[in-house]
PDB file of N, CA and C in Angstrom:
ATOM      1  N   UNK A   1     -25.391 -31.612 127.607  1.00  0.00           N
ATOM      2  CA  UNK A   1     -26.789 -31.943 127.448  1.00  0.00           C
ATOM      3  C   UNK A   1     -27.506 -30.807 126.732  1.00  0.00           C
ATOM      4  N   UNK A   2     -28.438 -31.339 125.974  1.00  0.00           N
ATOM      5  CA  UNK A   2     -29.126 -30.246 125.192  1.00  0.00           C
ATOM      6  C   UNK A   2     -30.434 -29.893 125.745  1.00  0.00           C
ATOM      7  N   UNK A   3     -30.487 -28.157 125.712  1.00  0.00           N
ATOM      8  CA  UNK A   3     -31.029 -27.751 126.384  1.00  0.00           C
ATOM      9  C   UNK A   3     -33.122 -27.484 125.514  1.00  0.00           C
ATOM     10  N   UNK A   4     -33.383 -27.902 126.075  1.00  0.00           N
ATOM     11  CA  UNK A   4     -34.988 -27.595 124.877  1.00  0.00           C
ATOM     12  C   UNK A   4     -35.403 -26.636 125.464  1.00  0.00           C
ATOM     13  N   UNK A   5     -36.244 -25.959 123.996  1.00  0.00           N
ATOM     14  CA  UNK A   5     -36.911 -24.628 124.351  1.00  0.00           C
ATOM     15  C   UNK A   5     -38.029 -24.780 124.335  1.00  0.00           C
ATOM     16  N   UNK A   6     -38.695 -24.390 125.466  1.00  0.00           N
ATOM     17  CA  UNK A   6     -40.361 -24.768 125.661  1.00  0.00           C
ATOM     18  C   UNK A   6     -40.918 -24.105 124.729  1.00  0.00           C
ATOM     19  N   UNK A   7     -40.443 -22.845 124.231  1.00  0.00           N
ATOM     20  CA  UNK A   7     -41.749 -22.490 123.416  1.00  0.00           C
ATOM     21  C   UNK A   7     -41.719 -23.254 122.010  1.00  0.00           C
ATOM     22  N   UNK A   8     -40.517 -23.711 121.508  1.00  0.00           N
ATOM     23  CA  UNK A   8     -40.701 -24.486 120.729  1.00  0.00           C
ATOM     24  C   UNK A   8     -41.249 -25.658 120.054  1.00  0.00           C
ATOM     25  N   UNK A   9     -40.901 -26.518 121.285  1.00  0.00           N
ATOM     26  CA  UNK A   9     -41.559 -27.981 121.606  1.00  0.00           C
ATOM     27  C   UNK A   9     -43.288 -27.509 121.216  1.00  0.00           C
ATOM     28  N   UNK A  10     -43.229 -26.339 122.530  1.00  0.00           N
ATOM     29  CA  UNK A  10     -45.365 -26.198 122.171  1.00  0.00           C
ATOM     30  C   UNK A  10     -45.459 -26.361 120.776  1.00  0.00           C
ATOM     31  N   UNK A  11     -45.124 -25.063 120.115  1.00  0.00           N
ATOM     32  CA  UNK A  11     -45.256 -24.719 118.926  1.00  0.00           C
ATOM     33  C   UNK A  11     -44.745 -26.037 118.166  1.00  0.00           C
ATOM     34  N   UNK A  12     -44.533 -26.635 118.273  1.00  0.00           N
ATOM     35  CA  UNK A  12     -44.610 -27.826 117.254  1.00  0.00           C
ATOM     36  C   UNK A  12     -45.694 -29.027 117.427  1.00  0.00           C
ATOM     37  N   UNK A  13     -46.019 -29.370 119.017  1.00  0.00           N
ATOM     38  CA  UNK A  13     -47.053 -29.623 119.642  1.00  0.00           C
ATOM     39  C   UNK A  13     -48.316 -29.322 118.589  1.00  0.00           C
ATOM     40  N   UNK A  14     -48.499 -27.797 119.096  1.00  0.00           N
ATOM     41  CA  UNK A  14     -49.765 -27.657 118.711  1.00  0.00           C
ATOM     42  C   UNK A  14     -49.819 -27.531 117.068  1.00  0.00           C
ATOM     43  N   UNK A  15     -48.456 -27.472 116.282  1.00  0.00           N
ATOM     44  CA  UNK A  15     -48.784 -27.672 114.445  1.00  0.00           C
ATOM     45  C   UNK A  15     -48.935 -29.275 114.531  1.00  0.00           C
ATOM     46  N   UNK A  16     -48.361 -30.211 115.482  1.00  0.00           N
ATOM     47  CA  UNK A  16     -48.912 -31.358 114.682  1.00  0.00           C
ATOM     48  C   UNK A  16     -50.136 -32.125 115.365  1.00  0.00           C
ATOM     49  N   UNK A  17     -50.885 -31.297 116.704  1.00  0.00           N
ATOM     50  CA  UNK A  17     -52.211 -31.700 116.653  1.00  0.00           C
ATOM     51  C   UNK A  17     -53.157 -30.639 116.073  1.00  0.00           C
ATOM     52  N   UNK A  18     -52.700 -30.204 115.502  1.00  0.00           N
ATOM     53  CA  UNK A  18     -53.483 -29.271 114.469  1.00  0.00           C
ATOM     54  C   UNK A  18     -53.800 -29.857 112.995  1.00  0.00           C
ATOM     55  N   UNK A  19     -52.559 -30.438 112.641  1.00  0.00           N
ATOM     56  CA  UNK A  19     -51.920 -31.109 111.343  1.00  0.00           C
ATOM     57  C   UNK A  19     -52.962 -32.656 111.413  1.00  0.00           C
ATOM     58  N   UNK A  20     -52.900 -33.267 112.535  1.00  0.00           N
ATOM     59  CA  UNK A  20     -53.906 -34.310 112.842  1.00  0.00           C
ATOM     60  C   UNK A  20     -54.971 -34.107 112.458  1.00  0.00           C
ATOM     61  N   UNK A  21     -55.777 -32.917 113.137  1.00  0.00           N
ATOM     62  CA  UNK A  21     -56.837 -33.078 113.245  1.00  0.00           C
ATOM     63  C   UNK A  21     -57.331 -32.272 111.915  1.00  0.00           C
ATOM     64  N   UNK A  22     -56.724 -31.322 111.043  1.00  0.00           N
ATOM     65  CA  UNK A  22     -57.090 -31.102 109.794  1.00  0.00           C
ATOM     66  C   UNK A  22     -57.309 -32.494 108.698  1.00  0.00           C
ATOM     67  N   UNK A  23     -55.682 -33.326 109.171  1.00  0.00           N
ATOM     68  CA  UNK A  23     -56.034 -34.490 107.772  1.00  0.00           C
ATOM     69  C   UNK A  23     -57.016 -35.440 108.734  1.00  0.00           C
ATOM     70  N   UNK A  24     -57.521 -35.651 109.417  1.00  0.00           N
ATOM     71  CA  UNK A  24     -58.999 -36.328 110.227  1.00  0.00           C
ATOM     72  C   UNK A  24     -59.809 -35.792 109.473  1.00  0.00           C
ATOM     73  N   UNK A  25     -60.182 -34.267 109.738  1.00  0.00           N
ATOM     74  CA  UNK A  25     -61.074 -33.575 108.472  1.00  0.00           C
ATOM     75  C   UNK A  25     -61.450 -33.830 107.210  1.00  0.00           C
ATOM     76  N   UNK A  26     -60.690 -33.765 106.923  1.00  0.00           N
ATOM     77  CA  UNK A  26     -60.481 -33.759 105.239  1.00  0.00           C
ATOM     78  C   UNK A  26     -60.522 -35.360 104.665  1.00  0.00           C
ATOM     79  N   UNK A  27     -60.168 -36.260 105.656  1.00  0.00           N
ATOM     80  CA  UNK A  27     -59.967 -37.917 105.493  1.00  0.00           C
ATOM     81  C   UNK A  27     -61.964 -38.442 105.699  1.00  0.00           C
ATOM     82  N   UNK A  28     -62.884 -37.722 106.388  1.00  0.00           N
ATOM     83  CA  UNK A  28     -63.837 -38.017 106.251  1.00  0.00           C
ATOM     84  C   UNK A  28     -64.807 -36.645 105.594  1.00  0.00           C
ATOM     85  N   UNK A  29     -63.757 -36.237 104.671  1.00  0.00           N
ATOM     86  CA  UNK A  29     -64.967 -35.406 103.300  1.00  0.00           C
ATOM     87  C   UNK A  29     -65.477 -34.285 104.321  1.00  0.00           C
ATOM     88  N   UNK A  30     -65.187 -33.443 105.549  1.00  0.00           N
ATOM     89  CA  UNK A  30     -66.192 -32.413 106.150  1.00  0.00           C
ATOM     90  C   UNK A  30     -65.308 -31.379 105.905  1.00  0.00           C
ATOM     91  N   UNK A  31     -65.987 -30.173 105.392  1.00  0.00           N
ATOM     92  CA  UNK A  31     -65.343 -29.037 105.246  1.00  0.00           C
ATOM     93  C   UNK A  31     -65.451 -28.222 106.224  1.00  0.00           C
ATOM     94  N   UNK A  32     -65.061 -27.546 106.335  1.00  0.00           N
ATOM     95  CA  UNK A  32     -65.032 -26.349 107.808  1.00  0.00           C
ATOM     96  C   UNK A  32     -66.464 -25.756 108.674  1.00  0.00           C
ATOM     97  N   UNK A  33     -67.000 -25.665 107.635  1.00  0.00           N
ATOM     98  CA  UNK A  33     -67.944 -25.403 107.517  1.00  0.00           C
ATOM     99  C   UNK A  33     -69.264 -26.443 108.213  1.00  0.00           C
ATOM    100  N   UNK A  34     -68.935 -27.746 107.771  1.00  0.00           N
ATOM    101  CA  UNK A  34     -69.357 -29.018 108.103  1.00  0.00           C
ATOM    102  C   UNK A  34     -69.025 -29.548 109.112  1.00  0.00           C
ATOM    103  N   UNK A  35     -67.877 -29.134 109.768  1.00  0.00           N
ATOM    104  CA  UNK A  35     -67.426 -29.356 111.038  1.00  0.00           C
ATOM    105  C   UNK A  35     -68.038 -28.260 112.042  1.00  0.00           C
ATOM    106  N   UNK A  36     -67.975 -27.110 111.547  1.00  0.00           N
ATOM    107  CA  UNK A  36     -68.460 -26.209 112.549  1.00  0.00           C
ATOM    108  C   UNK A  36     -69.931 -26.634 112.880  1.00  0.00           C
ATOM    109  N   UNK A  37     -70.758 -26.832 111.759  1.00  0.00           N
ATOM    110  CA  UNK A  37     -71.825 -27.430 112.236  1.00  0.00           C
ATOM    111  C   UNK A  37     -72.134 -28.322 113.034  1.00  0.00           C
ATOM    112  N   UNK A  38     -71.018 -29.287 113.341  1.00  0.00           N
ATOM    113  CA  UNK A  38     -71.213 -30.648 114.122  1.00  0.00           C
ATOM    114  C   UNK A  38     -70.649 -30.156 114.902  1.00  0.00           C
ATOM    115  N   UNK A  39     -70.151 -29.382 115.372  1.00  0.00           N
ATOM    116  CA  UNK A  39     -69.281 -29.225 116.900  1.00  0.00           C
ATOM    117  C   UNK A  39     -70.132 -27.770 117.266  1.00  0.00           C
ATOM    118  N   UNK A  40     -70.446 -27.549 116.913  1.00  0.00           N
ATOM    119  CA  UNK A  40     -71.144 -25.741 117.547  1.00  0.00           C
ATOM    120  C   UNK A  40     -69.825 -25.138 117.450  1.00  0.00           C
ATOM    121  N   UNK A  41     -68.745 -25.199 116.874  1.00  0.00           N
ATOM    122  CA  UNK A  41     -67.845 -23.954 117.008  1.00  0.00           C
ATOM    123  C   UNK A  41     -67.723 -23.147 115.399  1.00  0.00           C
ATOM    124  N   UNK A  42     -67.264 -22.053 115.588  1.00  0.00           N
ATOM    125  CA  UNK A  42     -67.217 -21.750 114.262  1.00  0.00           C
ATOM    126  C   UNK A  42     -65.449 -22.167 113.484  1.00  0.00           C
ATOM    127  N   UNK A  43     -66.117 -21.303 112.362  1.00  0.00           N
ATOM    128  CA  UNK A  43     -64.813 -21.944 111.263  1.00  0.00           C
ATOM    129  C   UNK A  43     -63.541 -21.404 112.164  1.00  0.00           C
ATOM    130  N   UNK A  44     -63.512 -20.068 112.292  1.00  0.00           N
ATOM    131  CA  UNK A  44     -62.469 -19.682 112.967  1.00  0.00           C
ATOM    132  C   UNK A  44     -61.504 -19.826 113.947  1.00  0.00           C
ATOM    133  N   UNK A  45     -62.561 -20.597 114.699  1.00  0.00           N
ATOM    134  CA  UNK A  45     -61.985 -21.352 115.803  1.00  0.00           C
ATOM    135  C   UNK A  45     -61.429 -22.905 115.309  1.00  0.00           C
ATOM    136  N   UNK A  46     -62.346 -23.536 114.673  1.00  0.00           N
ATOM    137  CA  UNK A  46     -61.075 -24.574 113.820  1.00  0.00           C
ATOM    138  C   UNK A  46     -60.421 -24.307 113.385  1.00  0.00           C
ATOM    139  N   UNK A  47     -60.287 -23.276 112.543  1.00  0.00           N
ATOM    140  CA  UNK A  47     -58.978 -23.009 111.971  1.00  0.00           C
ATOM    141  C   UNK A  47     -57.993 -22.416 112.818  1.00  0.00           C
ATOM    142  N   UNK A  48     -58.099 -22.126 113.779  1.00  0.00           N
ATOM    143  CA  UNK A  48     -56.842 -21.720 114.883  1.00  0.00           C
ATOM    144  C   UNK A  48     -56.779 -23.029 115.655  1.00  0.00           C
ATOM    145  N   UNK A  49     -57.416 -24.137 115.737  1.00  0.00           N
ATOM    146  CA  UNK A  49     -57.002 -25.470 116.221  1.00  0.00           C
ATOM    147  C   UNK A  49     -55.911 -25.949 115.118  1.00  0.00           C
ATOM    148  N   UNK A  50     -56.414 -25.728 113.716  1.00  0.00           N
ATOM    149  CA  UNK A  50     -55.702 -26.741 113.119  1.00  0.00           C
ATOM    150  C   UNK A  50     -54.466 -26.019 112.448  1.00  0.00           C
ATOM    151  N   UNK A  51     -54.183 -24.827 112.220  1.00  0.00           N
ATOM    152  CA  UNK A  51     -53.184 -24.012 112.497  1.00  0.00           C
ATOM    153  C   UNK A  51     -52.002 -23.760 113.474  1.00  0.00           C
ATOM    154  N   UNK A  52     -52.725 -24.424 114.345  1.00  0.00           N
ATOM    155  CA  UNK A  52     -51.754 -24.150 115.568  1.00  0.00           C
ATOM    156  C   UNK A  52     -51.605 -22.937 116.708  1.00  0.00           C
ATOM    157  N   UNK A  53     -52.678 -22.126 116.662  1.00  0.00           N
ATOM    158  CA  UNK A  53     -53.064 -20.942 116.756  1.00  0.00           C
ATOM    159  C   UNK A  53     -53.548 -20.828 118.287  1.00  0.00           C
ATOM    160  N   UNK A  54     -54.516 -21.928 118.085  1.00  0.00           N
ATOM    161  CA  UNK A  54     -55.324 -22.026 119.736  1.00  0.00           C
ATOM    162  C   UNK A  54     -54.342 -23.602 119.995  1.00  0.00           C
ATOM    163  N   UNK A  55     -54.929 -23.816 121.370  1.00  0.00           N
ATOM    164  CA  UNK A  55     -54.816 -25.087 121.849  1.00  0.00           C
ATOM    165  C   UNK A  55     -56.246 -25.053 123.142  1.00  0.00           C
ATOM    166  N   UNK A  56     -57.263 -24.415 122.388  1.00  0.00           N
ATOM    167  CA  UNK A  56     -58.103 -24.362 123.537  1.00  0.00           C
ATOM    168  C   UNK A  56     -58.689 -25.950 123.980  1.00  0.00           C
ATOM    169  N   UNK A  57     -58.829 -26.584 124.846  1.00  0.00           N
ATOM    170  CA  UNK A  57     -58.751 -27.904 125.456  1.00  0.00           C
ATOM    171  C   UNK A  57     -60.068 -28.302 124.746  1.00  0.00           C
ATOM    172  N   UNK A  58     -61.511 -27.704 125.108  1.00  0.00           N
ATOM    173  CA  UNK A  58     -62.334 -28.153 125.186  1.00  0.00           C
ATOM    174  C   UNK A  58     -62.872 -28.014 123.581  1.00  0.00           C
ATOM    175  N   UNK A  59     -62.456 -26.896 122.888  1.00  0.00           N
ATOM    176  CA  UNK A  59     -62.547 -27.058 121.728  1.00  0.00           C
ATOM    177  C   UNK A  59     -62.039 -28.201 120.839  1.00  0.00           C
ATOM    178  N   UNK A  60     -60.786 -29.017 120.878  1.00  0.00           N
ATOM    179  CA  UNK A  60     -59.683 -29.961 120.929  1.00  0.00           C
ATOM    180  C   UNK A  60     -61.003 -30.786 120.852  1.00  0.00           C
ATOM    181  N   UNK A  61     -61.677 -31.239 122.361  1.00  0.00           N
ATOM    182  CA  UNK A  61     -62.347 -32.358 122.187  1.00  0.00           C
ATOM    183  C   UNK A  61     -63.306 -32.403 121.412  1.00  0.00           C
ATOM    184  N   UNK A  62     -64.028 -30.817 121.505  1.00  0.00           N
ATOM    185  CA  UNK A  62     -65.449 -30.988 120.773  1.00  0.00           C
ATOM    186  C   UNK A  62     -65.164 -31.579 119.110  1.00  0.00           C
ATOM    187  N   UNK A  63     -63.806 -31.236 119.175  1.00  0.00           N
ATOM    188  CA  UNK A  63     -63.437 -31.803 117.033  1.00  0.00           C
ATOM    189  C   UNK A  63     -63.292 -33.175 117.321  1.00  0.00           C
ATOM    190  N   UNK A  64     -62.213 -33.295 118.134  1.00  0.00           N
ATOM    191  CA  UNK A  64     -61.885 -35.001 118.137  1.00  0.00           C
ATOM    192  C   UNK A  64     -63.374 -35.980 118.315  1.00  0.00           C
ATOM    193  N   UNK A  65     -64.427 -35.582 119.236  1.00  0.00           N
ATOM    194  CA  UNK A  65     -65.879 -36.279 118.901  1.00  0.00           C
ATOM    195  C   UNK A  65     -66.206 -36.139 118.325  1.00  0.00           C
ATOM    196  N   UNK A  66     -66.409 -35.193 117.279  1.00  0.00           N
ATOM    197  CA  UNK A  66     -67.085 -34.715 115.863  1.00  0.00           C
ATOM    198  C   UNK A  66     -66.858 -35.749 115.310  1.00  0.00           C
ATOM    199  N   UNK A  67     -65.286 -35.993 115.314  1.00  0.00           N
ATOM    200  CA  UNK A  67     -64.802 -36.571 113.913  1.00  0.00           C
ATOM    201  C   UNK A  67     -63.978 -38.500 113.879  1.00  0.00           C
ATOM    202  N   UNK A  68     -64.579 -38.404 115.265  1.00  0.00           N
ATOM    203  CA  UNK A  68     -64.975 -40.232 115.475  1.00  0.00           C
ATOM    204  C   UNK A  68     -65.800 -40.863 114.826  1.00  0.00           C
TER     205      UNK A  68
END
């Protein structure tokens, strides 16, 4: 049986809800900038969501409502 490596699995986890939620971005025209505005967070912090960087929860949601 094959054995999985948790840190891996994350780390792929969080590149492809990162990977999501960048082409969500970009699929309704808001630049980083434009998002930060609608969510109160800054660029930096999206960009470590959509990087794969953070997985901070509540940040996660504040994009995913943004960008409904």
């Amino acid at each position: 049986m094959d054995h999985i490596n948790i840190e891996t699995f994350l780390d792929d986890t969080r590149q492809k809800l990162g990977s999501r939620l960048r082409e969500a971005r970009i699929a309704r025209e808001y630049s980083l900038e434009d998002l930060a505005i609608a969510t109160g967070l800054t660029e930096a912090e999206i960009s470590a969501i959509e990087d794969g960087t953070s997985t901070n929860t509540h940040h996660v949601e504040r994009i995913e409502h943004a960008l409904c």
